[in-house]
Protein backbone atom coordinates (compact mmCIF):
# COMPACT_ATOMS: atom_id res chain seq x y z
CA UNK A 1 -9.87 -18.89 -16.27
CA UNK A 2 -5.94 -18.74 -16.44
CA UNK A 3 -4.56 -17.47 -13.53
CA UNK A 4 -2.95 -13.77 -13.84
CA UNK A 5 0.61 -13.59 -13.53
CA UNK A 6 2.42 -12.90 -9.93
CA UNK A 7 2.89 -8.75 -9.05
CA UNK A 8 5.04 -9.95 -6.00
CA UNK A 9 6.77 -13.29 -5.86
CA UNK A 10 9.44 -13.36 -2.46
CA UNK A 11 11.39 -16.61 -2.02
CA UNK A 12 13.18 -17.24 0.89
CA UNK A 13 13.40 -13.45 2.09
CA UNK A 14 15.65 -12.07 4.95
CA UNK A 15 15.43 -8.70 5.89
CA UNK A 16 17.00 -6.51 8.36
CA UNK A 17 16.86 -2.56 9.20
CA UNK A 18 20.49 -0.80 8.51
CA UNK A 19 23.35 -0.89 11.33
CA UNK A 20 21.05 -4.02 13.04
CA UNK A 21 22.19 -7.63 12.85
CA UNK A 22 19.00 -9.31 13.24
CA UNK A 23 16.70 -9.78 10.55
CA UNK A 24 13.03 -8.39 10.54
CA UNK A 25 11.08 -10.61 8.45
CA UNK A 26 12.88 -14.11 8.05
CA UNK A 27 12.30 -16.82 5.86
CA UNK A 28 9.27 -15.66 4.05
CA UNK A 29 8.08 -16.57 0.77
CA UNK A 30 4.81 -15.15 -0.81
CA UNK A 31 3.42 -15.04 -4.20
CA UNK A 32 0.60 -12.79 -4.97
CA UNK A 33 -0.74 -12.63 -8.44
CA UNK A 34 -1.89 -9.24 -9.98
CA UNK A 35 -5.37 -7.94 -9.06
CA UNK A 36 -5.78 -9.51 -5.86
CA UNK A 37 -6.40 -8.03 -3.22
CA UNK A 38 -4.07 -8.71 0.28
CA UNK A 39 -4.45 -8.15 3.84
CA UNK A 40 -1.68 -8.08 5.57
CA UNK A 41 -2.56 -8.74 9.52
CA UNK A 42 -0.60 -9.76 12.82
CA UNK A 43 -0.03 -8.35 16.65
CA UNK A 44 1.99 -5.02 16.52
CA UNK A 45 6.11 -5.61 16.08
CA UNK A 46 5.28 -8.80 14.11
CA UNK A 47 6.37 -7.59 10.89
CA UNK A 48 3.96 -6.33 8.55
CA UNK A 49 5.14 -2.31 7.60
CA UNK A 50 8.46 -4.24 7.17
CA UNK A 51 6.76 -6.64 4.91
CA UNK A 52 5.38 -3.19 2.54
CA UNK A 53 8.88 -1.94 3.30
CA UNK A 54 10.30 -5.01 1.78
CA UNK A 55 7.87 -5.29 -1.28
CA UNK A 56 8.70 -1.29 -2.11
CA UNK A 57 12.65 -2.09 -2.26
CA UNK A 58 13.14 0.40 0.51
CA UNK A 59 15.26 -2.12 2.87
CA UNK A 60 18.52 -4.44 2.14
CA UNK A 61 17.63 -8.13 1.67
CA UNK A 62 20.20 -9.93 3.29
CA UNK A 63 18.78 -13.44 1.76
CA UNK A 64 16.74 -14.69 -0.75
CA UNK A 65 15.13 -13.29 -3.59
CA UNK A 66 12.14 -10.86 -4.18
CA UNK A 67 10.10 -9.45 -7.61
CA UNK A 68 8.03 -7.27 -7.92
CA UNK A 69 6.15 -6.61 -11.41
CA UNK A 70 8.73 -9.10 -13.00
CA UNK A 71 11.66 -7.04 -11.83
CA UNK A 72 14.52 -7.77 -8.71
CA UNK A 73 13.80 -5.45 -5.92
CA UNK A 74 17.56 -5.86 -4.67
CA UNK A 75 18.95 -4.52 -8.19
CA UNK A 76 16.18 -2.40 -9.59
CA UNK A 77 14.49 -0.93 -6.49
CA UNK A 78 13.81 2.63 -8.16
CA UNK A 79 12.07 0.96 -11.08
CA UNK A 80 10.04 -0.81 -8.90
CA UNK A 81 8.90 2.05 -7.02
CA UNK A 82 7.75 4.26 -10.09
CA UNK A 83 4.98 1.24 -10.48
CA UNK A 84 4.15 0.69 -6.82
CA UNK A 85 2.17 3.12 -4.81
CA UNK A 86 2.49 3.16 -0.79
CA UNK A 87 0.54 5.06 1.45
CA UNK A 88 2.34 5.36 5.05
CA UNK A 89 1.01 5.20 8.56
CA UNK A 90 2.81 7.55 10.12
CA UNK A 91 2.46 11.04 8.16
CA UNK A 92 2.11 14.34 9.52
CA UNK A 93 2.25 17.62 7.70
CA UNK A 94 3.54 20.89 9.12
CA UNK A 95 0.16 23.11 9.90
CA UNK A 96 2.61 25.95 8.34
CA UNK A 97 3.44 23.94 4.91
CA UNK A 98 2.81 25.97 1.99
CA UNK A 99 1.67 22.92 -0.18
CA UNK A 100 -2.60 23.16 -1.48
CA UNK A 101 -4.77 19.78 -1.70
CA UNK A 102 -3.87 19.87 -5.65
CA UNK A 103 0.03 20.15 -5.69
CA UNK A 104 0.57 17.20 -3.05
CA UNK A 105 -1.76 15.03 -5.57
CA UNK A 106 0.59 16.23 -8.12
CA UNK A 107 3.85 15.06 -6.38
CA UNK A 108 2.00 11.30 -7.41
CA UNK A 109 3.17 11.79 -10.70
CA UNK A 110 6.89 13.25 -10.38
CA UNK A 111 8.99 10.65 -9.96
CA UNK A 112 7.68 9.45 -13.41
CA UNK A 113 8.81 11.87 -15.40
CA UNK A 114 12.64 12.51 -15.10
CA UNK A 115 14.78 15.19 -14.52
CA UNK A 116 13.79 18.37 -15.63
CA UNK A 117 10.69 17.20 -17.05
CA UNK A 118 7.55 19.15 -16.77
CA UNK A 119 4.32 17.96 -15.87
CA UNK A 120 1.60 17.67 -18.84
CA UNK A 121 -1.93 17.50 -19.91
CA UNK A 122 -1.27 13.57 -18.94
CA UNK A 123 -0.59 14.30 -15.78
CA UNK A 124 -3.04 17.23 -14.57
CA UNK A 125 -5.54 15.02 -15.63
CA UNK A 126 -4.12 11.99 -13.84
CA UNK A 127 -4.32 13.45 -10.71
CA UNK A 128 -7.29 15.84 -11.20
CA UNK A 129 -9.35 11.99 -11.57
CA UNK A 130 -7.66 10.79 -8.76
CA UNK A 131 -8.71 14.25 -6.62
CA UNK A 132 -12.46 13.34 -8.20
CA UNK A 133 -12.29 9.92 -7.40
CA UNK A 134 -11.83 10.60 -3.44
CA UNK A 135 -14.38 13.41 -3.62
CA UNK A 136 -11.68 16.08 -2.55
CA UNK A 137 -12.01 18.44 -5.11
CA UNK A 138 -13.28 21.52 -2.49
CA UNK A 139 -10.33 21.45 -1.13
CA UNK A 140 -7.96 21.63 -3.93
CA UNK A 141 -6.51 24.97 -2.68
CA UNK A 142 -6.50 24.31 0.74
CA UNK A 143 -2.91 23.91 2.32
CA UNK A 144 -2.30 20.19 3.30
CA UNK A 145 -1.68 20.98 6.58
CA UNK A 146 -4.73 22.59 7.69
CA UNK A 147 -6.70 19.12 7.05
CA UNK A 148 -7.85 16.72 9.47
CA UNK A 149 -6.00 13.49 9.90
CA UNK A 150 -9.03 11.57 8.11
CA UNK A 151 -8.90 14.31 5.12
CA UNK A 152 -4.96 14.21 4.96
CA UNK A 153 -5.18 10.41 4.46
CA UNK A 154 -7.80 10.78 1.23
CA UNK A 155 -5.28 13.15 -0.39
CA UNK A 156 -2.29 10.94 0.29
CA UNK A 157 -4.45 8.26 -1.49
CA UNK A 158 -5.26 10.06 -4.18
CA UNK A 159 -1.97 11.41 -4.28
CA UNK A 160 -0.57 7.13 -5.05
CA UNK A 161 -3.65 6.54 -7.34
CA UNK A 162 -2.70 9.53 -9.44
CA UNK A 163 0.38 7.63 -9.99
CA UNK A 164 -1.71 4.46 -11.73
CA UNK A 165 0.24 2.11 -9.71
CA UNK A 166 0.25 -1.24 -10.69
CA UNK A 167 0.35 -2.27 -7.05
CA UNK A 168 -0.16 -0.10 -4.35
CA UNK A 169 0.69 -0.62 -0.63
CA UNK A 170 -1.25 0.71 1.94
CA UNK A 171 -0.23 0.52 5.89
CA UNK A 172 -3.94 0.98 8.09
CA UNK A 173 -4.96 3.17 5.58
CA UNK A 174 -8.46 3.70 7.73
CA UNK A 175 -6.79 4.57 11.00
CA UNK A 176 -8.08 8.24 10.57
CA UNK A 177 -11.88 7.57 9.33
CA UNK A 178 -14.92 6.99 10.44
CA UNK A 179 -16.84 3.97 9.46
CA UNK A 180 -18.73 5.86 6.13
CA UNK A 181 -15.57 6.97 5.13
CA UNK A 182 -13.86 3.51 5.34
CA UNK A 183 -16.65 2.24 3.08
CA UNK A 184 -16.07 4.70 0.98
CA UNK A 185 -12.45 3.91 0.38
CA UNK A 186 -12.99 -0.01 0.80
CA UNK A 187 -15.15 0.48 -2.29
CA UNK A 188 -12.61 2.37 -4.16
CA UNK A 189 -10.13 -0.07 -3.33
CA UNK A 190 -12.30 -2.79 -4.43
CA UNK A 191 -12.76 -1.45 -7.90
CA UNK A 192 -8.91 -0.54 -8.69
CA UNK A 193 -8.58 -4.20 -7.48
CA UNK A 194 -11.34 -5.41 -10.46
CA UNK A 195 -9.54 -3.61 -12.90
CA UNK A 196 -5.96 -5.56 -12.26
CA UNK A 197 -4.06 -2.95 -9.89
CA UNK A 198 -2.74 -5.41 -6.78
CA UNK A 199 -3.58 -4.02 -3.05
CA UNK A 200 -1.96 -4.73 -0.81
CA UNK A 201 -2.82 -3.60 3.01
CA UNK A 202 -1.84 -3.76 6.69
CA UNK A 203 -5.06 -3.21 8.70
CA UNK A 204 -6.48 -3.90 12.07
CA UNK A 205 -9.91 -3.03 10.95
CA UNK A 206 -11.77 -5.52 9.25
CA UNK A 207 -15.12 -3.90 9.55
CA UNK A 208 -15.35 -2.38 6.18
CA UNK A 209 -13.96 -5.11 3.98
CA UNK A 210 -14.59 -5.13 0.07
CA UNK A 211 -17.46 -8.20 -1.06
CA UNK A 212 -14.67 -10.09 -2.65
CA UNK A 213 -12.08 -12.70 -2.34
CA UNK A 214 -9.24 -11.84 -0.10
CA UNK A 215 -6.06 -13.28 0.82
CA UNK A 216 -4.67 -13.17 3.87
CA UNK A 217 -1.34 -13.29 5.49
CA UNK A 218 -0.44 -13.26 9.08
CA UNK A 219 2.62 -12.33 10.51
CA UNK A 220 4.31 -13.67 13.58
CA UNK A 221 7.67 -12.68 14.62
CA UNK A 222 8.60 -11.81 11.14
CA UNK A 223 7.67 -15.19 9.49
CA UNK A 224 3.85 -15.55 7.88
CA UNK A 225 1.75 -17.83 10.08
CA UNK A 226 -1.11 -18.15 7.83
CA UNK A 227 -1.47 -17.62 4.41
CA UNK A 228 -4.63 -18.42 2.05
CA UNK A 229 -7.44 -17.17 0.40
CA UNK A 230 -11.21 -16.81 2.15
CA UNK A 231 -14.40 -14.01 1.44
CA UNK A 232 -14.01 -10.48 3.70
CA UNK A 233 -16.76 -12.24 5.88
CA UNK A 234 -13.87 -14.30 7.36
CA UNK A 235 -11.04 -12.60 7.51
CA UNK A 236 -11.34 -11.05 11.13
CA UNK A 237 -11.72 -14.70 12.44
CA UNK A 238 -9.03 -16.32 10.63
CA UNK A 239 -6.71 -13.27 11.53
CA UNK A 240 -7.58 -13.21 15.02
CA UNK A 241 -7.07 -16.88 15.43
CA UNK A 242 -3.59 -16.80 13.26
CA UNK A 243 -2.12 -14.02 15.86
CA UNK A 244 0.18 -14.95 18.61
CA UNK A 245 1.21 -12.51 20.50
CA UNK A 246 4.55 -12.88 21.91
């Protein structure tokens, strides 16, 4: 089979936050071809949101050289972003905001249509499959922040798949859910994966893995300490093993 083409190729890649003189993430190169599916891992501060951060064009790159989906993060960061999808950690939602279930999936699909551009039939139906796909549709009207954490998290899924990324980023994206529910999104995951879109995720939890190929990389102090391919059966191990905490 001829191996699919690279979604993120980084060579040589500095990165540091604005106004700070030390880089984050230093020296790394990565090349992950489209479809796979990526688990980013590593002891807390070693890297890894900076690494999504990095990937989504949202930080300066003080060295080396990073595409994404063919294109140079440093010069065409927006255009990037309208084909990646990233799902935060840290999200919270004012118990007050206005905002139902149905309009946050909705925001998914703004920033690809332009100024002044209205949504159409495209893109109702884009996110109403993406609302169907995470089995949220009873709470379409509800106001986003009257959800649970775990409940919040599905819509802000839904809300990048509605987009049709061609890569999407997650950062612990089962931090809020129970086991069942991790499944549940492990096997969504898994499919969007089969059908070419690249995942990428930062995770501690490695108990609800997809029954595929993965590839993971470590980070240590802002460098990648271990990098390869191995089945989801392994991937705690070889993780656990590749982390040194400082």
């Amino acid at each position: 089979m001829k191996p699919r083409d690279p979604a993120i190729e980084l060579k040589g890649i500095y990165t540091a936050y604005e106004g700070s003189d030390l880089p984050v993430i230093r020296d790394v190169s990565l090349t992950v071809r489209q479809g796979e599916f990526v688990i980013i891992g590593g002891p807390n501060g070693a890297g890894k949101t900076t690494l999504l951060e990095t990937i989504n064009g949202m930080l300066a790159i003080t060295h080396g050289r990073a595409e994404v989906s063919g294109m140079d993060v440093s010069k065409q960061g927006v255009d990037v972003r309208k084909r990646v999808g990233y799902v935060i950690q840290n999200f919270s939602f004012d118990p007050l905001s206005p905002f139902s279930v149905e309009q946050v999936v909705m925001m998914g699909r703004y920033g690809l249509l332009g100024w002044l551009r209205q949504p159409g039939e495209e893109d109702y139906q884009a996110a109403d499959r993406a609302i169907e796909l995470l089995r949220i549709g009873d709470l379409r009207e509800t106001p986003i922040g009257r959800l649970s954490g775990g409940q919040q998290q599905k819509v802000l899924i839904a809300q990048n798949l509605a987009k049709k990324p061609e890569i999407l980023l997650l950062d612990e994206p089962f931090s809020n859910l129970d086991l069942c529910t991790r499944d549940f999104i492990s096997r969504i995951l898994k499919d969007i994966a089969d059908q070419g879109c690249t995942v990428v995720m930062v995770s501690h939890a490695f108990d609800a893995l997809p029954d595929r190929d993965i590839r993971i990389v470590v980070m240590n102090s802002g460098s990648i300490s271990l990098n390869r391919v191995c089945h989801a059966d392994e991937v705690e191990a070889l993780v656990r093993q590749a982390s040194v905490v400082a």
